[in-house]
Protein backbone atom coordinates (compact mmCIF):
# COMPACT_ATOMS: atom_id res chain seq x y z
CA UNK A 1 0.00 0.00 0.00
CA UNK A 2 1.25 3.60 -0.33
CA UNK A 3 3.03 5.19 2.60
CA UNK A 4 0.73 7.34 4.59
CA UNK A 5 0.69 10.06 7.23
CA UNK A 6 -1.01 6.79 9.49
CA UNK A 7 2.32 4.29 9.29
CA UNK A 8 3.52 4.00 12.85
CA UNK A 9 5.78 0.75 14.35
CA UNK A 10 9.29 -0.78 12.69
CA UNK A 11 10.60 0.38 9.38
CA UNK A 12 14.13 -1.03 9.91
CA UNK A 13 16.73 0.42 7.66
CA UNK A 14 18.13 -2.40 6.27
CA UNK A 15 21.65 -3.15 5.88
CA UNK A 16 22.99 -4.16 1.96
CA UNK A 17 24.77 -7.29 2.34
CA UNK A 18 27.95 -8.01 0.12
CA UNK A 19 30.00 -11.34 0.08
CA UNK A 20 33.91 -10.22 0.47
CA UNK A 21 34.67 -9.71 -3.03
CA UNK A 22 32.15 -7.10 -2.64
CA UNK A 23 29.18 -8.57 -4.66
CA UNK A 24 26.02 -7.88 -3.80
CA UNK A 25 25.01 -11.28 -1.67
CA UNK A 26 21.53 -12.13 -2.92
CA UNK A 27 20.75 -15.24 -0.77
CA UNK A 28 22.09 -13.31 2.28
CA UNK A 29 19.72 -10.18 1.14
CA UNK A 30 16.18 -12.77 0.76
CA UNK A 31 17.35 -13.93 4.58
CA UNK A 32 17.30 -10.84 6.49
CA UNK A 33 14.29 -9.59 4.38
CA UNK A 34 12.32 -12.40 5.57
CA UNK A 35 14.44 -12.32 9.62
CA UNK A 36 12.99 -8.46 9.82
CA UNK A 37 9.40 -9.21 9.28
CA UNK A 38 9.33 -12.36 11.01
CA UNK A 39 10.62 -10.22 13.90
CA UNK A 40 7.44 -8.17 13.60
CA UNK A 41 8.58 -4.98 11.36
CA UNK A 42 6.21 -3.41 9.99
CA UNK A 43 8.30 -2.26 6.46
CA UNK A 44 12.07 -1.82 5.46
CA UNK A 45 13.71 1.10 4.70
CA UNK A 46 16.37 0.56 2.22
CA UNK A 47 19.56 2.26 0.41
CA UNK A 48 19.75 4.87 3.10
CA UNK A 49 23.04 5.74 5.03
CA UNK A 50 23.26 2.22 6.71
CA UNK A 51 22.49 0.73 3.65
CA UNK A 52 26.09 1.95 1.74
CA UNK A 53 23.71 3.23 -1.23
CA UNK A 54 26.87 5.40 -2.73
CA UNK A 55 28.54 2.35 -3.22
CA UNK A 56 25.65 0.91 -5.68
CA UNK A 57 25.61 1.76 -8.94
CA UNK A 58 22.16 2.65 -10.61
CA UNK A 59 21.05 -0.61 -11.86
CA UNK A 60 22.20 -2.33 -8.81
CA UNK A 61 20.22 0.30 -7.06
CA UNK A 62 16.97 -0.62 -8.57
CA UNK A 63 17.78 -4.77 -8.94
CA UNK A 64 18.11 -4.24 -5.37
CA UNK A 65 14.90 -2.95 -4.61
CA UNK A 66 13.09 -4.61 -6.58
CA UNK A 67 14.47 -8.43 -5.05
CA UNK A 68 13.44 -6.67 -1.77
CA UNK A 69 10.16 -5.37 -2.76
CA UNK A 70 9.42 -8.78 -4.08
CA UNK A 71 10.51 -10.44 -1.38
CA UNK A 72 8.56 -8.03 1.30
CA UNK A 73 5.42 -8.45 -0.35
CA UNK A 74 3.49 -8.58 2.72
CA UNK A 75 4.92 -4.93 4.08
CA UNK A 76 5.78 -1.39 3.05
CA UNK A 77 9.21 -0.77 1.69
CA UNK A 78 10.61 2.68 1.53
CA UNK A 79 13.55 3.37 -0.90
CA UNK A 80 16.29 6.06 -0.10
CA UNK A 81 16.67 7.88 -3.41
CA UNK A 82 18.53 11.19 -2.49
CA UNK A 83 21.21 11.91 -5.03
CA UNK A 84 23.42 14.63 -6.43
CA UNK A 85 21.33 15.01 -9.32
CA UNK A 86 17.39 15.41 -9.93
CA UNK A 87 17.82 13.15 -12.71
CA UNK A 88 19.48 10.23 -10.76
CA UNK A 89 16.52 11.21 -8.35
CA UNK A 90 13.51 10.90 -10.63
CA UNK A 91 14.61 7.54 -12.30
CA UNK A 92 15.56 5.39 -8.96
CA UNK A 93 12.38 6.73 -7.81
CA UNK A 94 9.94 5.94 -10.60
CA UNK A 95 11.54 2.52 -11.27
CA UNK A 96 11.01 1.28 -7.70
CA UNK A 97 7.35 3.01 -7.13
CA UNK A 98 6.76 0.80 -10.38
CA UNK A 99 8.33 -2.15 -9.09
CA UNK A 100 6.07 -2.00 -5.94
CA UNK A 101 7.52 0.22 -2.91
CA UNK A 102 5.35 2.31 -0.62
CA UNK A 103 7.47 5.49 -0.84
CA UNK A 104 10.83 7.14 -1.16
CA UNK A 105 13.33 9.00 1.31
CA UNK A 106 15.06 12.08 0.65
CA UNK A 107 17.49 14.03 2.71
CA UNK A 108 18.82 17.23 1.73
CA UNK A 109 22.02 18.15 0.37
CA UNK A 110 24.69 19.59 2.70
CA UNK A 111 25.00 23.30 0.73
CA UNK A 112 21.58 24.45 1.73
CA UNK A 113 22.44 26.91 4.25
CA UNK A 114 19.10 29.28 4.58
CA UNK A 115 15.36 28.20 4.96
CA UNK A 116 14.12 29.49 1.97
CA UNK A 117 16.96 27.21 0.00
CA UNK A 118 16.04 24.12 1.87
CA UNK A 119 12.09 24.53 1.47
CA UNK A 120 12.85 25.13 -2.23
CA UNK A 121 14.97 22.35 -2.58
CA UNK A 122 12.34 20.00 -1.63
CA UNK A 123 9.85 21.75 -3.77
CA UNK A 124 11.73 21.04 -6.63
CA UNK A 125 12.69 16.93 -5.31
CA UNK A 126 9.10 16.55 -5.73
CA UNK A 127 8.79 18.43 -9.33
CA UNK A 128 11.14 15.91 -9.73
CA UNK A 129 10.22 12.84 -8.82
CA UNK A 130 6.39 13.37 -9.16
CA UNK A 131 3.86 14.66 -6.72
CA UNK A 132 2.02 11.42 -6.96
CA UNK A 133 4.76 9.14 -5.11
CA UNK A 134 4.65 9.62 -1.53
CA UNK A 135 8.04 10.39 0.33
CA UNK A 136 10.00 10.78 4.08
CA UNK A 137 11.74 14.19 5.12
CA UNK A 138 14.97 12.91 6.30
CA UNK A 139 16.28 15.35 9.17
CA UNK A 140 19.71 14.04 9.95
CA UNK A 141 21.60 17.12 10.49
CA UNK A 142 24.64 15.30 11.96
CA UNK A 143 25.45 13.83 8.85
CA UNK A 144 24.10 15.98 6.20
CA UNK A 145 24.80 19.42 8.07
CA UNK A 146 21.50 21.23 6.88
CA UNK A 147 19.51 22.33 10.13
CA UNK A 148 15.89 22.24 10.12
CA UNK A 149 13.73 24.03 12.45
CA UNK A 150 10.31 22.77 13.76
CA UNK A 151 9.01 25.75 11.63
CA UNK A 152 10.56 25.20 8.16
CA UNK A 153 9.59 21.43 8.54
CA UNK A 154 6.00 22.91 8.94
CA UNK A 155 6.52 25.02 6.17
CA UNK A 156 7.84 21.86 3.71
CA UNK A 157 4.99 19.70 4.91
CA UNK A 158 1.94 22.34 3.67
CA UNK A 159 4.14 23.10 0.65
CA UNK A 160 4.72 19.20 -0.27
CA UNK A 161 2.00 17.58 0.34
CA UNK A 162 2.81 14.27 -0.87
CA UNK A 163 5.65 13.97 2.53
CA UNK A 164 3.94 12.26 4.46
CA UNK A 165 6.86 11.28 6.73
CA UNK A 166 9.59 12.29 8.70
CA UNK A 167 12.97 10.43 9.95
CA UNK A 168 13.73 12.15 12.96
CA UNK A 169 17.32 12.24 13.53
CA UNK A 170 18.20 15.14 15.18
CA UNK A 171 19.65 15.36 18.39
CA UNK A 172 19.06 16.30 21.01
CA UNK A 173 15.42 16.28 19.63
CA UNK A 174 12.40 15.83 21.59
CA UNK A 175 11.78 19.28 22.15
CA UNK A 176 11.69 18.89 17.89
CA UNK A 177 8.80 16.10 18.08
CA UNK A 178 6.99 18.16 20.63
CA UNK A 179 7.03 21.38 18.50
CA UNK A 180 5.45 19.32 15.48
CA UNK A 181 3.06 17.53 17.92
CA UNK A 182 1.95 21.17 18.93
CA UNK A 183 1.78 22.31 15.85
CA UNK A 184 -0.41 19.45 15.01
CA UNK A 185 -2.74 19.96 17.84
CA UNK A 186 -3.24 23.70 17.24
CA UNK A 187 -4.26 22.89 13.81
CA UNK A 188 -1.37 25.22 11.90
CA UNK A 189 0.24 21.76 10.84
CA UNK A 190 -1.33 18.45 8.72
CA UNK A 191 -0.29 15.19 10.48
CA UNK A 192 2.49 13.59 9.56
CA UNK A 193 3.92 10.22 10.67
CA UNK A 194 7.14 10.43 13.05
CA UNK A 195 9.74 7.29 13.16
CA UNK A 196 12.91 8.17 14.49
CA UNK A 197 16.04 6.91 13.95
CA UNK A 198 19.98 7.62 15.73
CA UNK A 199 20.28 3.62 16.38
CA UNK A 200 17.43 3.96 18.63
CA UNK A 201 19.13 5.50 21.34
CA UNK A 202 16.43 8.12 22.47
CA UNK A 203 13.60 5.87 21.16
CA UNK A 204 12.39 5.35 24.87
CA UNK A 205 11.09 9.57 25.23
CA UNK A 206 10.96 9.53 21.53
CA UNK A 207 7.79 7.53 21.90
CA UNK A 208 6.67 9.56 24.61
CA UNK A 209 6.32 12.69 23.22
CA UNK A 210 4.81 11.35 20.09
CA UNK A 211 6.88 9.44 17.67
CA UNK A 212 4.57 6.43 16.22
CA UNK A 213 7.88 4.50 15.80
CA UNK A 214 11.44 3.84 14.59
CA UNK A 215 13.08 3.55 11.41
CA UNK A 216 16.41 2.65 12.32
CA UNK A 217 18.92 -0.19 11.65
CA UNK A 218 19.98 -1.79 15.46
CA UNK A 219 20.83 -5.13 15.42
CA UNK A 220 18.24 -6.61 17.40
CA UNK A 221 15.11 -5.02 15.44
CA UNK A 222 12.98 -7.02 17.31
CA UNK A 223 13.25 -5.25 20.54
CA UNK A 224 12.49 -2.73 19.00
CA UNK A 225 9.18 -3.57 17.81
CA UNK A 226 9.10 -4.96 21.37
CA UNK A 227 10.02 -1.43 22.77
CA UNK A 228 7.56 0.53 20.31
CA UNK A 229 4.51 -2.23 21.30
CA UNK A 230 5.17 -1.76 24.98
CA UNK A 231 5.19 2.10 24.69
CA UNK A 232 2.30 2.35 22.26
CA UNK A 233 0.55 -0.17 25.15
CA UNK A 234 1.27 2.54 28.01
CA UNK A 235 3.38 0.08 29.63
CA UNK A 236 6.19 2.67 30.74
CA UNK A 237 8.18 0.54 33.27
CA UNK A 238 8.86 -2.12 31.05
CA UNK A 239 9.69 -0.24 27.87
CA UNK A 240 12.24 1.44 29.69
CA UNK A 241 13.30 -1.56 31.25
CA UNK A 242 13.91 -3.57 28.13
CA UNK A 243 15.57 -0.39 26.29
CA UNK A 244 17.84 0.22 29.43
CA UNK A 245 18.92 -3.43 28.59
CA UNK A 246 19.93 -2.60 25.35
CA UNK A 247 21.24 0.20 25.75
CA UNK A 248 25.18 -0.03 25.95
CA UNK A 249 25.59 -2.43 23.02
CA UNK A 250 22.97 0.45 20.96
CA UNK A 251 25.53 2.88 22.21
CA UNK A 252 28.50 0.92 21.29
CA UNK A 253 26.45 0.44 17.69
CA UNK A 254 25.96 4.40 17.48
CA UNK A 255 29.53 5.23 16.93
CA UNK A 256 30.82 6.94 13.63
CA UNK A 257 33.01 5.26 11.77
CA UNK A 258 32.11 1.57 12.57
CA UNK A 259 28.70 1.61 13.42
CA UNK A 260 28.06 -0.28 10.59
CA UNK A 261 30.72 -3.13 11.65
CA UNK A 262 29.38 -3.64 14.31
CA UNK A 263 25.75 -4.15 13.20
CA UNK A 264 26.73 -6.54 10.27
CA UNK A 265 28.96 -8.36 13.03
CA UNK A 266 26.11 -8.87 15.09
CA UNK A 267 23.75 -9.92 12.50
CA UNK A 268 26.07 -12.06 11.05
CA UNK A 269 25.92 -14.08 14.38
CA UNK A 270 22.16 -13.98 14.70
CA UNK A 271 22.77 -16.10 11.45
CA UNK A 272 20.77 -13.19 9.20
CA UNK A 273 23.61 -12.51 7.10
CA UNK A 274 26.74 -14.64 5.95
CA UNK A 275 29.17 -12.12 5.98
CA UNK A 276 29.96 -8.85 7.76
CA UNK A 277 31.84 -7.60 4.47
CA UNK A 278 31.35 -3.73 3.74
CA UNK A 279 31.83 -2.96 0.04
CA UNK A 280 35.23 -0.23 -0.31
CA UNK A 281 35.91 2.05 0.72
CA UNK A 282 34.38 0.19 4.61
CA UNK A 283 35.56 0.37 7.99
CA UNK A 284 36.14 -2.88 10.03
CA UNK A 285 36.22 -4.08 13.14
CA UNK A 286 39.82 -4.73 14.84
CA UNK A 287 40.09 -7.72 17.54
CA UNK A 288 39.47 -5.79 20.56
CA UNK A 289 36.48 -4.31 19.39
CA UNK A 290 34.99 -7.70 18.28
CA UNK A 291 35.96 -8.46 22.12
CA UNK A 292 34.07 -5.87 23.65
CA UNK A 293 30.67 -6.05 21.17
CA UNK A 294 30.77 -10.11 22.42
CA UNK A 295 30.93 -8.67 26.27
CA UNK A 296 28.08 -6.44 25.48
CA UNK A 297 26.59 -9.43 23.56
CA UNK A 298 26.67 -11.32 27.02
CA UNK A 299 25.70 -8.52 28.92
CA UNK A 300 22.62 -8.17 27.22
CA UNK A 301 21.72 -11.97 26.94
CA UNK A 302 21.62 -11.74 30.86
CA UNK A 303 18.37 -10.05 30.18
CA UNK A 304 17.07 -10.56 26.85
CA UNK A 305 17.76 -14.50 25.25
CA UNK A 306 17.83 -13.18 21.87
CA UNK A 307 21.41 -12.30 22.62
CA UNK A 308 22.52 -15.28 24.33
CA UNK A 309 24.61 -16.39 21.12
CA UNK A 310 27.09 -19.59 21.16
CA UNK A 311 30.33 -17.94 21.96
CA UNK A 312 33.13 -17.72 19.07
């Protein structure tokens, strides 16, 4: 179904797995499609950050998507398309809307420096692309240096109204999802959906003060939909009690640089993936860090048996 301003739960951003000569690892790719929604995710989110999408080239892009699509028939797929160019834009996002996803994602580039560039920037993504195919705001200003206000992401959501999304990835930011919940309530702003993302690591008050979910790639997306259930549920205590158990191996996850290691290490040992290989130019983990993700491994398991792996 198209993505809607109602989608709330899991959209896990989805990892692309390579074998070590850095091919694209298809059986590997139909395995963690079907471990995510068998752990309860509601979609995918795929060639975003997490998901090494400058490393694909176009058509591996799209064959990409489309073996996921296929393969996620059941639930909503959402397809990063930002690019340099609106060309590259348009075409990634046509050919997977046709192949069957709900939506796209698009983050802004990092020279818009003023308000009026970045609401005109995405005025002109969606000339682009189409104002039929629905898409996610991406507001990651860590990583893509653009800051977005609570106002000028009011001001892109009545001027666009085919986003029906945003990726919350600010930080701090819950006075951010509080801003757009007010806005919401005192009618100046259409409702949008809210998942957040950051590894999860605010997701606990994220809920709280209205997100309807995460979109984000942790290793263990299944607590998450745990985490997002028990919050949605009003069931405070034990939200934060499973999150709190989490909490220093999503930490250790969150780090630049090999954040990515060290989720493709640990889903490589849930057995979702075959190989932790990151197409080059990728970061790896040395020795002692594959020490101390097993102690957190352990750590965790003391809590939650979905860690509790057989040791190395």
């Amino acid at each position: 179904m198209p993505l809607d301003e109602t989608a709330r739960g899991v959209y896990v951003i989805a990892p692309t797995p390579f074998h070590a000569d850095g091919r694209i690892d298809e059986a590997s790719t139909d395995r963690m499609t079907d471990a995510f929604l068998e752990a309860g995710c509601d979609g995918m989110t795929i060639l975003g950050v997490m998901g090494e999408a400058p490393k694909l080239d176009q058509a591996e892009a799209l064959d990409l998507s489309k073996r996921i699509i296929r393969r996620a028939a059941r639930a909503n797929v959402i397809v990063g398309v930002t690019a340099p160019g609106f060309a590259a834009m348009r075409a990634l996002a046509r050919g997977v809307m046709e192949a069957g996803a709900a939506g796209v994602m698009i983050a802004p580039p990092p020279s818009l420096r003023t308000d009026d560039a970045v609401a005109a920037y995405f005025r002109q993504a969606v000339e682009a692309i189409g104002e039929d195919i629905p898409w996610v705001l991406q507001d990651y200003p860590q990583l893509f240096q653009v800051q977005m206000t609570p106002g000028i992401i009011r001001r892109i959501i009545a001027e666009c109204p085919s986003c029906v999304m945003l990726k919350h990835e600010d930080w701090p930011g819950l006075e951010k999802i509080s801003a757009l919940r007010g806005f919401q309530a005192e009618g100046s702003m259409r409702r949008i959906s809210i998942l957040c993302g950051n590894g999860g690591i605010f997701l606990d008050f994220e809920m709280e003060r209205g997100a309807d979910g995460a979109m984000t790639g942790y290793a263990f997306p299944d607590m998450l939909v745990d985490l997002v259930r028990l919050s949605a549920a009003g069931e405070r205590d034990a939200a934060h009690d499973l999150f709190d158990a989490h909490l220093p191996l999503i930490r250790y996850e969150l780090q630049p640089g090999i954040g990515l290691a060290v989720r493709k290490h640990v889903l490589r040992r849930r057995g979702i993936i075959a190989s932790d290989a990151q197409r080059k130019p990728g970061s790896a983990l040395s020795a002692k860090a594959v020490q101390e993700v097993e102690y957190l491994l352990a750590r965790v398991g003391r809590h939650d048996p979905r860690a509790r792996l057989a040791p190395l």
